[in-house]
N, C-alpha and C. Protein backbone atom coordinates (compact mmCIF):
# COMPACT_ATOMS: atom_id res chain seq x y z
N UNK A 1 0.83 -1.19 0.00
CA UNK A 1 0.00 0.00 0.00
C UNK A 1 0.88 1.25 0.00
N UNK A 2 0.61 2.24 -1.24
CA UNK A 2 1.12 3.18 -1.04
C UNK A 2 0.98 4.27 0.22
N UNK A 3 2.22 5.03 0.57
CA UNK A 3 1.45 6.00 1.34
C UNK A 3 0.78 7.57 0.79
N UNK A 4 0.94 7.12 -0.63
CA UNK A 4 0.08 8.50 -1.51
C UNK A 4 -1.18 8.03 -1.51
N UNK A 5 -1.66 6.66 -1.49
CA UNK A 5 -3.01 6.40 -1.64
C UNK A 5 -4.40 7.26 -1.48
N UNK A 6 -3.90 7.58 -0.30
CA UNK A 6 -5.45 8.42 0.21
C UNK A 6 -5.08 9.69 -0.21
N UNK A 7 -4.60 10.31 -0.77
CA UNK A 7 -3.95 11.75 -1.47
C UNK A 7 -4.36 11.31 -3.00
N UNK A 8 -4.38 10.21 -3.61
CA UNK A 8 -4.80 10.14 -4.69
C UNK A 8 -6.38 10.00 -5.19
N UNK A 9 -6.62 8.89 -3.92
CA UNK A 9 -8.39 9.13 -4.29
C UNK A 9 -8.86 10.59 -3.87
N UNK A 10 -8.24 11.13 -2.74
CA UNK A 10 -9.11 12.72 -2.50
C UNK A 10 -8.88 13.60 -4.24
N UNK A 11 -7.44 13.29 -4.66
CA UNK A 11 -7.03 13.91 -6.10
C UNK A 11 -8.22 13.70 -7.03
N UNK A 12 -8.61 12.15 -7.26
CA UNK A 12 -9.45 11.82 -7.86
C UNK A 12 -10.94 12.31 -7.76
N UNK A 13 -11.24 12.15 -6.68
CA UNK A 13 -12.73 12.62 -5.99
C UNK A 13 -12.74 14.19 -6.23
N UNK A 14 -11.93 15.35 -6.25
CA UNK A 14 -11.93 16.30 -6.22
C UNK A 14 -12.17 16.87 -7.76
N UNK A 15 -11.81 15.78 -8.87
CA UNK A 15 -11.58 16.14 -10.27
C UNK A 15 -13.09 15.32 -10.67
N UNK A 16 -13.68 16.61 -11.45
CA UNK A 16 -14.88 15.64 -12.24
C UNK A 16 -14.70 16.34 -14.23
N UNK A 17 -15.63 16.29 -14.83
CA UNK A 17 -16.10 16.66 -16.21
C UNK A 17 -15.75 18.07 -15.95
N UNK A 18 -15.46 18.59 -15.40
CA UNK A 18 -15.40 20.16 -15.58
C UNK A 18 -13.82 20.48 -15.39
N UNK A 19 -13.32 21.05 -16.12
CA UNK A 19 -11.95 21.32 -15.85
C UNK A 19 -11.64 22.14 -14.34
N UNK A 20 -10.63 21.86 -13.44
CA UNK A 20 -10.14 22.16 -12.42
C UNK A 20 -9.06 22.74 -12.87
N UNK A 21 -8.86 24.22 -12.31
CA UNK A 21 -7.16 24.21 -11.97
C UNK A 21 -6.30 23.74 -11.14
N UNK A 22 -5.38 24.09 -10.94
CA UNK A 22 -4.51 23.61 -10.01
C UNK A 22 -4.92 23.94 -8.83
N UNK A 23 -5.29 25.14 -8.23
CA UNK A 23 -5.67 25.95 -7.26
C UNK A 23 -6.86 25.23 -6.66
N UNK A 24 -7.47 25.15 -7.42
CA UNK A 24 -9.26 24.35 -6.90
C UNK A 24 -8.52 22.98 -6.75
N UNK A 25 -8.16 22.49 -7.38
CA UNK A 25 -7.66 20.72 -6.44
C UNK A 25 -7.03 20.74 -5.28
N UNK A 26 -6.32 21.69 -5.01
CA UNK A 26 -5.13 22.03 -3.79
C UNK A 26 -5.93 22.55 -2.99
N UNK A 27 -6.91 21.84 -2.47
CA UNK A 27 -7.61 22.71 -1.26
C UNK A 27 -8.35 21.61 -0.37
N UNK A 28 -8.77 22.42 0.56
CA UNK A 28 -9.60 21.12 1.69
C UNK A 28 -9.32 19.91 2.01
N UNK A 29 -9.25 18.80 2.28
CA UNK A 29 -8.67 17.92 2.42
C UNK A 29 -7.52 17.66 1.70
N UNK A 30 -7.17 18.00 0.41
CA UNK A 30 -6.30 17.70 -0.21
C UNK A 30 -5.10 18.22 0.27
N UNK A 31 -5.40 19.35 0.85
CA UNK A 31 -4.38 20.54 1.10
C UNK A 31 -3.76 19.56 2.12
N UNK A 32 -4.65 19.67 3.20
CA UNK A 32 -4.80 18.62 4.38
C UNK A 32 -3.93 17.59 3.98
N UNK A 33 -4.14 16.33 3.48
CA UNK A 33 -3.49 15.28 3.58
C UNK A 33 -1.89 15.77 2.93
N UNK A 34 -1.99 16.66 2.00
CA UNK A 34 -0.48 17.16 1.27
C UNK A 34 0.23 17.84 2.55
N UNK A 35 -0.21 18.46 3.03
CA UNK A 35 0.70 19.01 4.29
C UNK A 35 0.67 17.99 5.20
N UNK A 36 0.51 17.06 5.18
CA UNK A 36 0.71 16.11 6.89
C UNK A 36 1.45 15.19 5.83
N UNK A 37 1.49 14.91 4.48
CA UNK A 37 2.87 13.89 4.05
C UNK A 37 4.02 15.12 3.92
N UNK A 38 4.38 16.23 3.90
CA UNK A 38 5.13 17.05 3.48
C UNK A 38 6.09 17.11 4.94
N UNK A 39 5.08 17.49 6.07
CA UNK A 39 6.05 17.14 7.51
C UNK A 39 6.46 16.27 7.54
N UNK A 40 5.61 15.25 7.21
CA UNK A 40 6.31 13.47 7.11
C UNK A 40 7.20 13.18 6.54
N UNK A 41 7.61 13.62 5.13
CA UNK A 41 9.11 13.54 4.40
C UNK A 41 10.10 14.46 5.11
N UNK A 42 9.72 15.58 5.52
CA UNK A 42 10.83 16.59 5.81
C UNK A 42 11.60 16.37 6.95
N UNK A 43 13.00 15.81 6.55
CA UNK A 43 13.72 14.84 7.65
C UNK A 43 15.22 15.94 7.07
N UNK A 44 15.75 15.82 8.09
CA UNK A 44 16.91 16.48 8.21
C UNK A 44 18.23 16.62 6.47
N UNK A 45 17.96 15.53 6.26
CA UNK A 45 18.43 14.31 5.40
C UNK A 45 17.73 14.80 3.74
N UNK A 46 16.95 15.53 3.49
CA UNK A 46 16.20 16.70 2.54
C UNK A 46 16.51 17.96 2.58
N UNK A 47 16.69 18.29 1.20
CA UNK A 47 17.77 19.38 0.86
C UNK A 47 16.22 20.81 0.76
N UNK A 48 16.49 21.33 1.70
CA UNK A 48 15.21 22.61 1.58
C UNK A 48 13.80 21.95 2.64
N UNK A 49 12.81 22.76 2.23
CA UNK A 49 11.64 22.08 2.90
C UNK A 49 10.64 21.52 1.90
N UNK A 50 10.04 20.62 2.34
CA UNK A 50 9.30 19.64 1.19
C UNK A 50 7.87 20.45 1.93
N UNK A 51 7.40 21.06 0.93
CA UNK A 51 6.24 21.75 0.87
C UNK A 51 4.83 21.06 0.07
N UNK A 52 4.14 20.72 0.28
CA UNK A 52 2.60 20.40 0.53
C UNK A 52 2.63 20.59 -1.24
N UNK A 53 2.07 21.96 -1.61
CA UNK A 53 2.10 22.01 -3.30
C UNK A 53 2.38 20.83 -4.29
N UNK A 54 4.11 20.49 -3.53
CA UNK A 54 4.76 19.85 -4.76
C UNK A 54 4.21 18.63 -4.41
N UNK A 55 3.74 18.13 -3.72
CA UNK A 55 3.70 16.61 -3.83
C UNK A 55 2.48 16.67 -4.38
N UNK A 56 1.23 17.83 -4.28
CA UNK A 56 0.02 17.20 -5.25
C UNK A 56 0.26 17.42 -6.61
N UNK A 57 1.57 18.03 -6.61
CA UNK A 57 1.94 18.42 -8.76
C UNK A 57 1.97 16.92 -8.63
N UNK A 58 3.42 16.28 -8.02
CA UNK A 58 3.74 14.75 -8.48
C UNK A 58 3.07 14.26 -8.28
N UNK A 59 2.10 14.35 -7.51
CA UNK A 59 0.49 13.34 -7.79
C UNK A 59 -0.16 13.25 -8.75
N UNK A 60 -0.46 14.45 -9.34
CA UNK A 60 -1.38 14.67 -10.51
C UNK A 60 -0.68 14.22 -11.53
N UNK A 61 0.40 14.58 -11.60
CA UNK A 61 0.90 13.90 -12.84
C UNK A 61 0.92 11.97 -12.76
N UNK A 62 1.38 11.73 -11.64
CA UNK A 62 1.25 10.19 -11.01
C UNK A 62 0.12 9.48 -11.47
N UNK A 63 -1.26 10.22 -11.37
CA UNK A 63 -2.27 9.53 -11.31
C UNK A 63 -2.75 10.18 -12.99
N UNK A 64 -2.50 11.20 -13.64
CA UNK A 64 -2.60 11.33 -14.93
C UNK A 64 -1.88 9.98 -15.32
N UNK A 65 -0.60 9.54 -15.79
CA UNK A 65 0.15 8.31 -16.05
C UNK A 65 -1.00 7.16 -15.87
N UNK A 66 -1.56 7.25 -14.76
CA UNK A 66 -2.42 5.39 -15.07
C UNK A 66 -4.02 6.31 -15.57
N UNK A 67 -3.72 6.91 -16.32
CA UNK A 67 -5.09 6.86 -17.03
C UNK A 67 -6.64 7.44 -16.49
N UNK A 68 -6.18 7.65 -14.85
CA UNK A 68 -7.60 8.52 -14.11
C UNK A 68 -8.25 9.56 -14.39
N UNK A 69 -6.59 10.39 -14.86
CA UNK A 69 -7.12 11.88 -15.09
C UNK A 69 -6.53 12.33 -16.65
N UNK A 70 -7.00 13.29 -16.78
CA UNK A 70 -5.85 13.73 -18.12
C UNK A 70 -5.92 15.77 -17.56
N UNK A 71 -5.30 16.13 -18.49
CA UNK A 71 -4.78 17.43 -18.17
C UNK A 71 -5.93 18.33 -19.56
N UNK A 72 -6.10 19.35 -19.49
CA UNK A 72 -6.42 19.68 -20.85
C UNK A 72 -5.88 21.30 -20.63
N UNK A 73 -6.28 22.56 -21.73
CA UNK A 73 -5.89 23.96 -21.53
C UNK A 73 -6.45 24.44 -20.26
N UNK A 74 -7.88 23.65 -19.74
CA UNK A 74 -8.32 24.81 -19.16
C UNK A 74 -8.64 24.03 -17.67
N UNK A 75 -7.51 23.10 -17.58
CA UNK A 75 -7.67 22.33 -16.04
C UNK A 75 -7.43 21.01 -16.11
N UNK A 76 -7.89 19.71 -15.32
CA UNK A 76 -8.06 18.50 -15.03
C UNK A 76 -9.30 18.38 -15.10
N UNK A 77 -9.42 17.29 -15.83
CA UNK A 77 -10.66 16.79 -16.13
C UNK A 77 -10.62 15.44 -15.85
N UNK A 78 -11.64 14.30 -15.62
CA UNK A 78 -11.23 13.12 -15.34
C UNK A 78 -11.61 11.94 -16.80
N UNK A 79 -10.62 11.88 -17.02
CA UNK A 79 -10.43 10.63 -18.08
C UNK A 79 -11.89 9.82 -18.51
């Protein structure tokens, strides 16, 4: 079991037929679970601070790759 799991279905659940930006996915729980893995990586041993944001970019793109979501001009839309 990954530990992105539950960061990916909220990713998922948050994206429908209507394009999302980045901004509207990065919020409410999502925000939530991205900041409590972001303290969780940030170990001495990490170069800077691992900030919440970046891990829902590498998500979205993560979960774009198996086919859930796709990207389009005007947001995330779900596959």
């Amino acid at each position: 079991m990954s530990k992105f799991q539950k960061l990916d279905a909220l990713i998922v659940a948050s994206i429908d037929a209507t394009p999302k930006k980045f901004a509207a996915v990065n919020t409410g729980a999502v925000r939530e679970e991205s900041e409590r893995l972001a303290r969780e990586e940030c170990r001495p041993t990490t170069f800077g601070e691992v900030v919440g944001w970046r891990i829902v970019d590498r998500r979205l793109q993560a979960v774009r790759k198996t086919g859930k979501i796709r990207s389009t001009s005007k947001g995330w839309v779900r596959a």
